[in-house]
PDB file of N, CA and C in Angstrom:
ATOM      1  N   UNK A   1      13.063 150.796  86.837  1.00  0.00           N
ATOM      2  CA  UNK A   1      13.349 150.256  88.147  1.00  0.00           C
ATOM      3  C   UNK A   1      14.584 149.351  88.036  1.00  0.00           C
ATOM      4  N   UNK A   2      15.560 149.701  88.941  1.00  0.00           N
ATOM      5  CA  UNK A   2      16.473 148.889  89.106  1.00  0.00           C
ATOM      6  C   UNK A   2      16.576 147.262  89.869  1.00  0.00           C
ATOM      7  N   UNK A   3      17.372 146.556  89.096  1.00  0.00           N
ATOM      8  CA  UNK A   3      16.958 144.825  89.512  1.00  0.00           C
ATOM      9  C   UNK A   3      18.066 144.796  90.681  1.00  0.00           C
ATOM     10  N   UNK A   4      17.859 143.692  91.380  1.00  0.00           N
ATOM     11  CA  UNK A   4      18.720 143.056  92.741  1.00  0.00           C
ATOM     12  C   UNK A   4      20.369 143.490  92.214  1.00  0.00           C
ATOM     13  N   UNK A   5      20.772 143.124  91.523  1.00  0.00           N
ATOM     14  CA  UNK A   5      22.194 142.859  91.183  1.00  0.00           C
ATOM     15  C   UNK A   5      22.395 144.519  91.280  1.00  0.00           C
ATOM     16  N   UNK A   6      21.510 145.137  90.413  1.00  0.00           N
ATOM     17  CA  UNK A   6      22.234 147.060  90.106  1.00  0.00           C
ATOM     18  C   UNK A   6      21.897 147.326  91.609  1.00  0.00           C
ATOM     19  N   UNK A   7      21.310 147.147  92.788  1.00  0.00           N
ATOM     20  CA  UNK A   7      20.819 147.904  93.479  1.00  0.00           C
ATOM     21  C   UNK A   7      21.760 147.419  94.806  1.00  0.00           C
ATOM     22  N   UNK A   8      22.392 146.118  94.623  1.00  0.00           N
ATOM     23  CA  UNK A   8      23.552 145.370  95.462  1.00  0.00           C
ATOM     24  C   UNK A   8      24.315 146.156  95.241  1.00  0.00           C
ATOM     25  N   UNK A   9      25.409 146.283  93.963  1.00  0.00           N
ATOM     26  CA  UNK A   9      26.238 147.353  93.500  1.00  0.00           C
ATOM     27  C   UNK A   9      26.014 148.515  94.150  1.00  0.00           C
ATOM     28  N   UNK A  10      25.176 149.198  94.026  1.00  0.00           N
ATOM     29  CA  UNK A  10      25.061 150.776  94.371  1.00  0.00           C
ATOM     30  C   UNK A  10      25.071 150.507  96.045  1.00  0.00           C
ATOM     31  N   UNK A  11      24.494 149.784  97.044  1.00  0.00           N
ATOM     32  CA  UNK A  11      24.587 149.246  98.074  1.00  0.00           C
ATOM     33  C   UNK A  11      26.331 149.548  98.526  1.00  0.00           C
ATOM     34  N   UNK A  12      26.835 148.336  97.718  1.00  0.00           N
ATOM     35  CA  UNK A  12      28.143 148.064  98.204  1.00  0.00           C
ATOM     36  C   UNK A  12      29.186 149.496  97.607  1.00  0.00           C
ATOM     37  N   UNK A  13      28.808 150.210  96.518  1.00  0.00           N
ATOM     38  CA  UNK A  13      29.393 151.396  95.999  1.00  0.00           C
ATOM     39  C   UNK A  13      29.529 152.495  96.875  1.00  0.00           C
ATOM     40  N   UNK A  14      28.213 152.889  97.859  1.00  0.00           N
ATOM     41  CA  UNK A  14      27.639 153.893  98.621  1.00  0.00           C
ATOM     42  C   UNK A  14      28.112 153.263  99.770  1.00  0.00           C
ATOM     43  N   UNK A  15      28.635 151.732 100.265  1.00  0.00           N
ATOM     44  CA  UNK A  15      28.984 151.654 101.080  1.00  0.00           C
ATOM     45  C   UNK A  15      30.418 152.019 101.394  1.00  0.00           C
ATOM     46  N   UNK A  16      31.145 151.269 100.361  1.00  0.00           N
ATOM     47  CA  UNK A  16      32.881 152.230 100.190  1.00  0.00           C
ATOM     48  C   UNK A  16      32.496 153.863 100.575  1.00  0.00           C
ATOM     49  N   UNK A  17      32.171 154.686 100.137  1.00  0.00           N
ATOM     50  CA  UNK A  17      32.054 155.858 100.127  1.00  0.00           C
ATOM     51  C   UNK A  17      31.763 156.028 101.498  1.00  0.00           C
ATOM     52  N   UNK A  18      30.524 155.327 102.122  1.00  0.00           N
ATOM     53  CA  UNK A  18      30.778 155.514 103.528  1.00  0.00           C
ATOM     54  C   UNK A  18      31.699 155.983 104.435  1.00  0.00           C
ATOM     55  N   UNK A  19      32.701 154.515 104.274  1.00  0.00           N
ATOM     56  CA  UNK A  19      34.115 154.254 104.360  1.00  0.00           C
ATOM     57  C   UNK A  19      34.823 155.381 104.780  1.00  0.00           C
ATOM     58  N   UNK A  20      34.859 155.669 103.377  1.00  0.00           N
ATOM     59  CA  UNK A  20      35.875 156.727 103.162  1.00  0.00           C
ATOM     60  C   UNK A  20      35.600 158.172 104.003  1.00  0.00           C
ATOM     61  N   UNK A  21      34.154 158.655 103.839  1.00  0.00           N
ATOM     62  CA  UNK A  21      33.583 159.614 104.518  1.00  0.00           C
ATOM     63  C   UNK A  21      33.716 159.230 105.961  1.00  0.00           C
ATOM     64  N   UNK A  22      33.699 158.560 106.626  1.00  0.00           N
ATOM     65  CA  UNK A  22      33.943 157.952 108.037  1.00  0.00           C
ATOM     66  C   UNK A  22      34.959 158.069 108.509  1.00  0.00           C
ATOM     67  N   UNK A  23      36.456 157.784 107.893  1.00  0.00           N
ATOM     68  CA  UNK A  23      37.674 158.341 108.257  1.00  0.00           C
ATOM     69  C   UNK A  23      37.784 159.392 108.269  1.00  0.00           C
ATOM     70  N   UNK A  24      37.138 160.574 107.294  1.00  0.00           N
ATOM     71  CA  UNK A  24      37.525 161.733 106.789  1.00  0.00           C
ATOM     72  C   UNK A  24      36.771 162.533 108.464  1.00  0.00           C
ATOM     73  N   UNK A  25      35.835 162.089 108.774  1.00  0.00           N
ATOM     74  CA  UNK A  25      35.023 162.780 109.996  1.00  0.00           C
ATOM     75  C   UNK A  25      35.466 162.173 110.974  1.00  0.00           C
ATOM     76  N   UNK A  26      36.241 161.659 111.336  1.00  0.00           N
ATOM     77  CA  UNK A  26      37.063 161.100 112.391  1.00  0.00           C
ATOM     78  C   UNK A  26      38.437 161.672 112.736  1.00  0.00           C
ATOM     79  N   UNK A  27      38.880 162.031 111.710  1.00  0.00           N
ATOM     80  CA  UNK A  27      39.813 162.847 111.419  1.00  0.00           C
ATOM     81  C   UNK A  27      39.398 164.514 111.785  1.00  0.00           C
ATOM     82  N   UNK A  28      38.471 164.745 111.117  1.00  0.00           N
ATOM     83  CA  UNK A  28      37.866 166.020 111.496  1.00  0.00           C
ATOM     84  C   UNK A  28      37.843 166.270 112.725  1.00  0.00           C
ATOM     85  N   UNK A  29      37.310 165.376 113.391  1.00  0.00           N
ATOM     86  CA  UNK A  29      36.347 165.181 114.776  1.00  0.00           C
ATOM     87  C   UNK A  29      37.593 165.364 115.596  1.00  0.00           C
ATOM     88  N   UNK A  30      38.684 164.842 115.549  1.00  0.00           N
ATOM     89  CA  UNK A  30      40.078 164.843 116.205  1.00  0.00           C
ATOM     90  C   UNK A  30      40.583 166.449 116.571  1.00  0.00           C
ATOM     91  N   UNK A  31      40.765 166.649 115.199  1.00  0.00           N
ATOM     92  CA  UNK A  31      41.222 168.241 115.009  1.00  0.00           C
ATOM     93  C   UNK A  31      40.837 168.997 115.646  1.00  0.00           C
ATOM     94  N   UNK A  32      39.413 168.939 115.582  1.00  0.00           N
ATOM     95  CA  UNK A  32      38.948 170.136 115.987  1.00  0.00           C
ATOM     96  C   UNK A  32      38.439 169.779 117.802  1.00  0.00           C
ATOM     97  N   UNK A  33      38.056 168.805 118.236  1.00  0.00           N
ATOM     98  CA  UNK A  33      38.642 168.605 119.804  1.00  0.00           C
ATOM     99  C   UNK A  33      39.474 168.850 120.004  1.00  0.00           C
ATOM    100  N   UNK A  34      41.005 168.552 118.978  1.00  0.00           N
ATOM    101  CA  UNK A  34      41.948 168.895 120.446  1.00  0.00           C
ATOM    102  C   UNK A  34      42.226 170.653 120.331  1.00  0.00           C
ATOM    103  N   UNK A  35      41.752 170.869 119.200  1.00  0.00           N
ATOM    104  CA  UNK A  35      41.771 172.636 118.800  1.00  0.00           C
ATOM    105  C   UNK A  35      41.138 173.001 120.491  1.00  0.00           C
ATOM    106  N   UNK A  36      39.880 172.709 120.785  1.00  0.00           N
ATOM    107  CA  UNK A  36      38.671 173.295 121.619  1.00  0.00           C
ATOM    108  C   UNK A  36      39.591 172.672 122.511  1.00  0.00           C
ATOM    109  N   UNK A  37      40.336 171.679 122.914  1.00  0.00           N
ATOM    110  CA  UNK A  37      40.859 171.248 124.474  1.00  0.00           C
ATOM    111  C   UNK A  37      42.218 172.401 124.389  1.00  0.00           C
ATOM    112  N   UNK A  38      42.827 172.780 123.614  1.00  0.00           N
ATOM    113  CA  UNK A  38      43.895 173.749 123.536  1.00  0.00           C
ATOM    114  C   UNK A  38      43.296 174.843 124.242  1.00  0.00           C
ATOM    115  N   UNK A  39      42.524 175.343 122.993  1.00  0.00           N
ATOM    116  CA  UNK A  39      41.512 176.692 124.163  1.00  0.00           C
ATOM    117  C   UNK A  39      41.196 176.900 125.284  1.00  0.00           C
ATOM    118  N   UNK A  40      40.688 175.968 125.942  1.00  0.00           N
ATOM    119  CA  UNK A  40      40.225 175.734 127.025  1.00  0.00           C
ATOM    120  C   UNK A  40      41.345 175.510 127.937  1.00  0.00           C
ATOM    121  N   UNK A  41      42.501 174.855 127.606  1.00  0.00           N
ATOM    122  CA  UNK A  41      43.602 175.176 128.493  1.00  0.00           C
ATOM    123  C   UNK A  41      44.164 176.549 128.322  1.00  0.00           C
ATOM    124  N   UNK A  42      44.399 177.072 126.972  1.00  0.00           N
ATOM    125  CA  UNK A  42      44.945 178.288 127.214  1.00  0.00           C
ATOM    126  C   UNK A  42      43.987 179.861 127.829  1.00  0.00           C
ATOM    127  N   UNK A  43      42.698 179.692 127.449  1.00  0.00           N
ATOM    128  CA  UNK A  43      41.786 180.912 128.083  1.00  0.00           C
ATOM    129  C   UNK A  43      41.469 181.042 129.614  1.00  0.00           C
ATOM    130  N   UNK A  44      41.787 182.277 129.991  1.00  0.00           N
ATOM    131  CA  UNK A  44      41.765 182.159 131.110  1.00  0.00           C
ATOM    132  C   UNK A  44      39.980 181.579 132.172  1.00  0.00           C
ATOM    133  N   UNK A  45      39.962 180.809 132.683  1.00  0.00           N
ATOM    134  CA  UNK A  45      38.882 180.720 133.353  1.00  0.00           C
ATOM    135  C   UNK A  45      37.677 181.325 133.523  1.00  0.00           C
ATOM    136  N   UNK A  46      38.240 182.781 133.871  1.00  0.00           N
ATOM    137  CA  UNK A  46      37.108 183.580 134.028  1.00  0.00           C
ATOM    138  C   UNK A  46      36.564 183.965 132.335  1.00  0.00           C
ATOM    139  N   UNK A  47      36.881 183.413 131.582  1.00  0.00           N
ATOM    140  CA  UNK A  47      36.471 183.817 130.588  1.00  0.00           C
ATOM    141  C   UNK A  47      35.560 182.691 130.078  1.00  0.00           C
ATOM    142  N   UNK A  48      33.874 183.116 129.611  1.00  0.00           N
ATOM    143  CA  UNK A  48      32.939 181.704 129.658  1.00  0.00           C
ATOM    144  C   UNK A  48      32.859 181.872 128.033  1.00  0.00           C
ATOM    145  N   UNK A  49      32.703 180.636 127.892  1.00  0.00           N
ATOM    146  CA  UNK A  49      32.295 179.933 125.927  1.00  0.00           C
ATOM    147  C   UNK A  49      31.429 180.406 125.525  1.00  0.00           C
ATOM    148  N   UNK A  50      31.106 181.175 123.884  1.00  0.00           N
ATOM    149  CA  UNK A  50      29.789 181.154 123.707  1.00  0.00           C
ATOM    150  C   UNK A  50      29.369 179.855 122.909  1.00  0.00           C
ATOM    151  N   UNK A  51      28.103 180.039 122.434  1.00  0.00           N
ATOM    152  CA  UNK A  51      27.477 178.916 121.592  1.00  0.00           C
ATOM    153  C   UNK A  51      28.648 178.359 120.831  1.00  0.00           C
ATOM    154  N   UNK A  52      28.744 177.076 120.821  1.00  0.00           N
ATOM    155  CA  UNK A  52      29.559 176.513 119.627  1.00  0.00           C
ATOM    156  C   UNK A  52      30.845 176.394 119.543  1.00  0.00           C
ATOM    157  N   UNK A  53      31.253 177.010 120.582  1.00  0.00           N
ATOM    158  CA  UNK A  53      32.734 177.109 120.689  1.00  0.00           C
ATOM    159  C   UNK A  53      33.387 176.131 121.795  1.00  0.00           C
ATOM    160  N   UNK A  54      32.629 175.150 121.948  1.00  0.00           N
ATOM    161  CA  UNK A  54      32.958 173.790 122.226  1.00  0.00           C
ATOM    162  C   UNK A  54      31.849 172.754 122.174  1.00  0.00           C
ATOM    163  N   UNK A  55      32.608 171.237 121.705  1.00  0.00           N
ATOM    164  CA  UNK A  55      31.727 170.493 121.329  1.00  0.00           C
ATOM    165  C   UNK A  55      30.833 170.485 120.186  1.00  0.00           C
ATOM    166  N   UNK A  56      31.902 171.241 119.259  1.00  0.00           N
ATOM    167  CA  UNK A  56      31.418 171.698 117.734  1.00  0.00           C
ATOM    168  C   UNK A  56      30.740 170.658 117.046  1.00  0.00           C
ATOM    169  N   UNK A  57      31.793 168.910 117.356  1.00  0.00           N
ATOM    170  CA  UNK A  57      31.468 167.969 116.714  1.00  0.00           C
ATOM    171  C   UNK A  57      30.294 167.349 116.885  1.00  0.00           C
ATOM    172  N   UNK A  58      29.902 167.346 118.156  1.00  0.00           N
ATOM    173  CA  UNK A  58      28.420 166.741 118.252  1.00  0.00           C
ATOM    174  C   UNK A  58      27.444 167.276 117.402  1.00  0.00           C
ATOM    175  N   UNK A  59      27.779 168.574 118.013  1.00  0.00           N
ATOM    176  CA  UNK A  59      26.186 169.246 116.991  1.00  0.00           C
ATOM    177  C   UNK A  59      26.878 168.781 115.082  1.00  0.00           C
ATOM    178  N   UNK A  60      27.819 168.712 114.656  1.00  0.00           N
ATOM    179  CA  UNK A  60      27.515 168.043 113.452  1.00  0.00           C
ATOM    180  C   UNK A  60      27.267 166.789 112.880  1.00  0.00           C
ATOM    181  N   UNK A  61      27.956 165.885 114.378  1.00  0.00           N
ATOM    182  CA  UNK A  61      27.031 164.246 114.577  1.00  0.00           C
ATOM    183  C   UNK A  61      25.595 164.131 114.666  1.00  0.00           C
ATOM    184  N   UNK A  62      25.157 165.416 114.960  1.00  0.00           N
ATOM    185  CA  UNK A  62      23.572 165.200 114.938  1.00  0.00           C
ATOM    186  C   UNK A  62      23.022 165.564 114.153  1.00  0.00           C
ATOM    187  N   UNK A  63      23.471 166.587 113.574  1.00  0.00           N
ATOM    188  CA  UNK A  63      23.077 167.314 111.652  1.00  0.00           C
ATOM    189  C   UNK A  63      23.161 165.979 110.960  1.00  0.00           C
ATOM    190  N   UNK A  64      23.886 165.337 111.169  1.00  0.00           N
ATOM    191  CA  UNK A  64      23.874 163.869 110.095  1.00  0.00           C
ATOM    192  C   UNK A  64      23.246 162.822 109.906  1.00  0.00           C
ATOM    193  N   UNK A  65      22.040 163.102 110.896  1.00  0.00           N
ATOM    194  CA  UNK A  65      21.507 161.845 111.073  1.00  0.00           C
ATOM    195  C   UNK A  65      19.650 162.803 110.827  1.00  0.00           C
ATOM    196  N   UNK A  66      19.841 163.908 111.381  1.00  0.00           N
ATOM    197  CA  UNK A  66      18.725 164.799 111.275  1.00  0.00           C
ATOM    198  C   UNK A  66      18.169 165.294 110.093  1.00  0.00           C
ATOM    199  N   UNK A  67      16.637 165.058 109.614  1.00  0.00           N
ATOM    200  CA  UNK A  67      16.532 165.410 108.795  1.00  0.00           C
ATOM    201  C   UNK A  67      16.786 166.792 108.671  1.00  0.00           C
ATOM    202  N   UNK A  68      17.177 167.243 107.161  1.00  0.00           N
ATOM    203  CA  UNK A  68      17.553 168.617 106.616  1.00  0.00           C
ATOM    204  C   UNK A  68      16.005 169.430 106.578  1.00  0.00           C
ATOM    205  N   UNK A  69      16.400 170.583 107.630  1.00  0.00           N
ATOM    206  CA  UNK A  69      15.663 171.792 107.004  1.00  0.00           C
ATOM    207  C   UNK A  69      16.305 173.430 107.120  1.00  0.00           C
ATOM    208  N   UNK A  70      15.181 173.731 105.643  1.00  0.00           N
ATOM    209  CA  UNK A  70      15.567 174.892 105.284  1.00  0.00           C
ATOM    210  C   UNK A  70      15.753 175.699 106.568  1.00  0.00           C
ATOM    211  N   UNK A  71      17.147 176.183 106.183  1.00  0.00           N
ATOM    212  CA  UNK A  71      17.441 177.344 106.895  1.00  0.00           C
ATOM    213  C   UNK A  71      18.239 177.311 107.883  1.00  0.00           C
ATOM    214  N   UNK A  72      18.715 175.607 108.201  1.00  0.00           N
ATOM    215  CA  UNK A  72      19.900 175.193 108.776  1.00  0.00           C
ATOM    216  C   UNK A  72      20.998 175.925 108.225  1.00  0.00           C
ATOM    217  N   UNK A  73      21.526 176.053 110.162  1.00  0.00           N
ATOM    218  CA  UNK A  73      23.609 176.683 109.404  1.00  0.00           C
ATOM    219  C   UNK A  73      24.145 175.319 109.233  1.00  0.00           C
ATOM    220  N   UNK A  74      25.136 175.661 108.533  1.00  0.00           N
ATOM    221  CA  UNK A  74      25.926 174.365 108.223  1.00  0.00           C
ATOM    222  C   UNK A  74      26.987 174.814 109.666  1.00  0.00           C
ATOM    223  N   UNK A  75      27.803 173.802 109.639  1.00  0.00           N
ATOM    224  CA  UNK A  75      29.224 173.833 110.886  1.00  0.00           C
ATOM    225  C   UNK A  75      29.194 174.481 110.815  1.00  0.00           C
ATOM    226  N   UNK A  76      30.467 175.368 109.323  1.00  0.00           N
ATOM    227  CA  UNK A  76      30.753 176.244 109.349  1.00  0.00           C
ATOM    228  C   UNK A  76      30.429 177.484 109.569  1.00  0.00           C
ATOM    229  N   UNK A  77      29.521 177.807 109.450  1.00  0.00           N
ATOM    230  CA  UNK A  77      28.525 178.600 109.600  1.00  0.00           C
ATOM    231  C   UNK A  77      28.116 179.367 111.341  1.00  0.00           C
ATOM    232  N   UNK A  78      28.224 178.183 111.771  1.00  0.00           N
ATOM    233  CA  UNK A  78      28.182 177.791 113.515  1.00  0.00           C
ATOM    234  C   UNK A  78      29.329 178.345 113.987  1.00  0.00           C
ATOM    235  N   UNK A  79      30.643 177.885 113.302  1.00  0.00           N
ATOM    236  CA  UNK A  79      31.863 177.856 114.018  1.00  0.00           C
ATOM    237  C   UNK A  79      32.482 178.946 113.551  1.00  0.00           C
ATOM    238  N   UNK A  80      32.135 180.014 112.527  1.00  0.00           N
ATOM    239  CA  UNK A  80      32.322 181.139 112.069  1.00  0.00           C
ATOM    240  C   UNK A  80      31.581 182.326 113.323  1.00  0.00           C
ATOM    241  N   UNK A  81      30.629 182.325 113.251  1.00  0.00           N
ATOM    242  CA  UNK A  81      29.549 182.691 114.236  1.00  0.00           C
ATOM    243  C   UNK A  81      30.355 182.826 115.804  1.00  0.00           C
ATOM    244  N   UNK A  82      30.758 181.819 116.237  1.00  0.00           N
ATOM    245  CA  UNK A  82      31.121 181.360 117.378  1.00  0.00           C
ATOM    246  C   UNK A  82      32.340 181.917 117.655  1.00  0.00           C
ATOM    247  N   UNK A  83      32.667 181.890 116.452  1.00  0.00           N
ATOM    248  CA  UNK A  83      34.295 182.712 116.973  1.00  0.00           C
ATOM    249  C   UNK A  83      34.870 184.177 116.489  1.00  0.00           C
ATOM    250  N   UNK A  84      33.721 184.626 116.306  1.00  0.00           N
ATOM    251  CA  UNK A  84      33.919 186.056 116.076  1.00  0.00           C
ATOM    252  C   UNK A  84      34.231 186.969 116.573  1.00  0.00           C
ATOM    253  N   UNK A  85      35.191 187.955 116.378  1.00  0.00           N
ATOM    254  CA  UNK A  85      35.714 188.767 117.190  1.00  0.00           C
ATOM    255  C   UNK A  85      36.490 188.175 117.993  1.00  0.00           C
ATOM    256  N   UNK A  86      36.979 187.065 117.769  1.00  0.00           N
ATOM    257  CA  UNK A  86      37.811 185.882 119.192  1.00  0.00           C
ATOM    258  C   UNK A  86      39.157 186.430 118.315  1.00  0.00           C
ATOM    259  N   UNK A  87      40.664 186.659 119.495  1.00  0.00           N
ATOM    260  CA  UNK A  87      41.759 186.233 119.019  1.00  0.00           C
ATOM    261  C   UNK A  87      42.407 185.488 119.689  1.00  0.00           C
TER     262      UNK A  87
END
């Protein structure tokens, strides 16, 4: 069992990493909105979204907080799916 001091460390260690992971999905999160606001200006109207092919980021804001089960798609997985056969 780890004492106060090792378990502060790993605390404040896992918290940097946070950090870092937090910009990196913010960044993500950017991209790929203004990707889906591009689309959506360039497709014509009459043409409707399927699953996933907007508002990609939420559903992976909520994978992150949700516990994991077997047999979940990952994003990619989603956003592969979603845009198939799309040019």
């Amino acid at each position: 069992m780890a004492d106060i001091a090792t378990n502060i460390a790993t605390i404040q260690a896992k918290a940097a990493e946070l950090d870092a992971l937090i910009v990196q999905v913010r960044a993500a999160k950017a991209a790929i909105e203004a990707a889906e606001a591009e689309i959506r200006r360039l497709r014509p109207a009459s043409e409707t979204s399927r699953a996933y092919q907007e508002r990609l980021t939420l559903v992976a804001l909520d994978q992150m907080v949700k516990p994991s089960i077997a047999g979940d798609k990952s994003i990619a997985e989603l956003a592969a799916a979603a845009w198939a056969g799309v040019a």
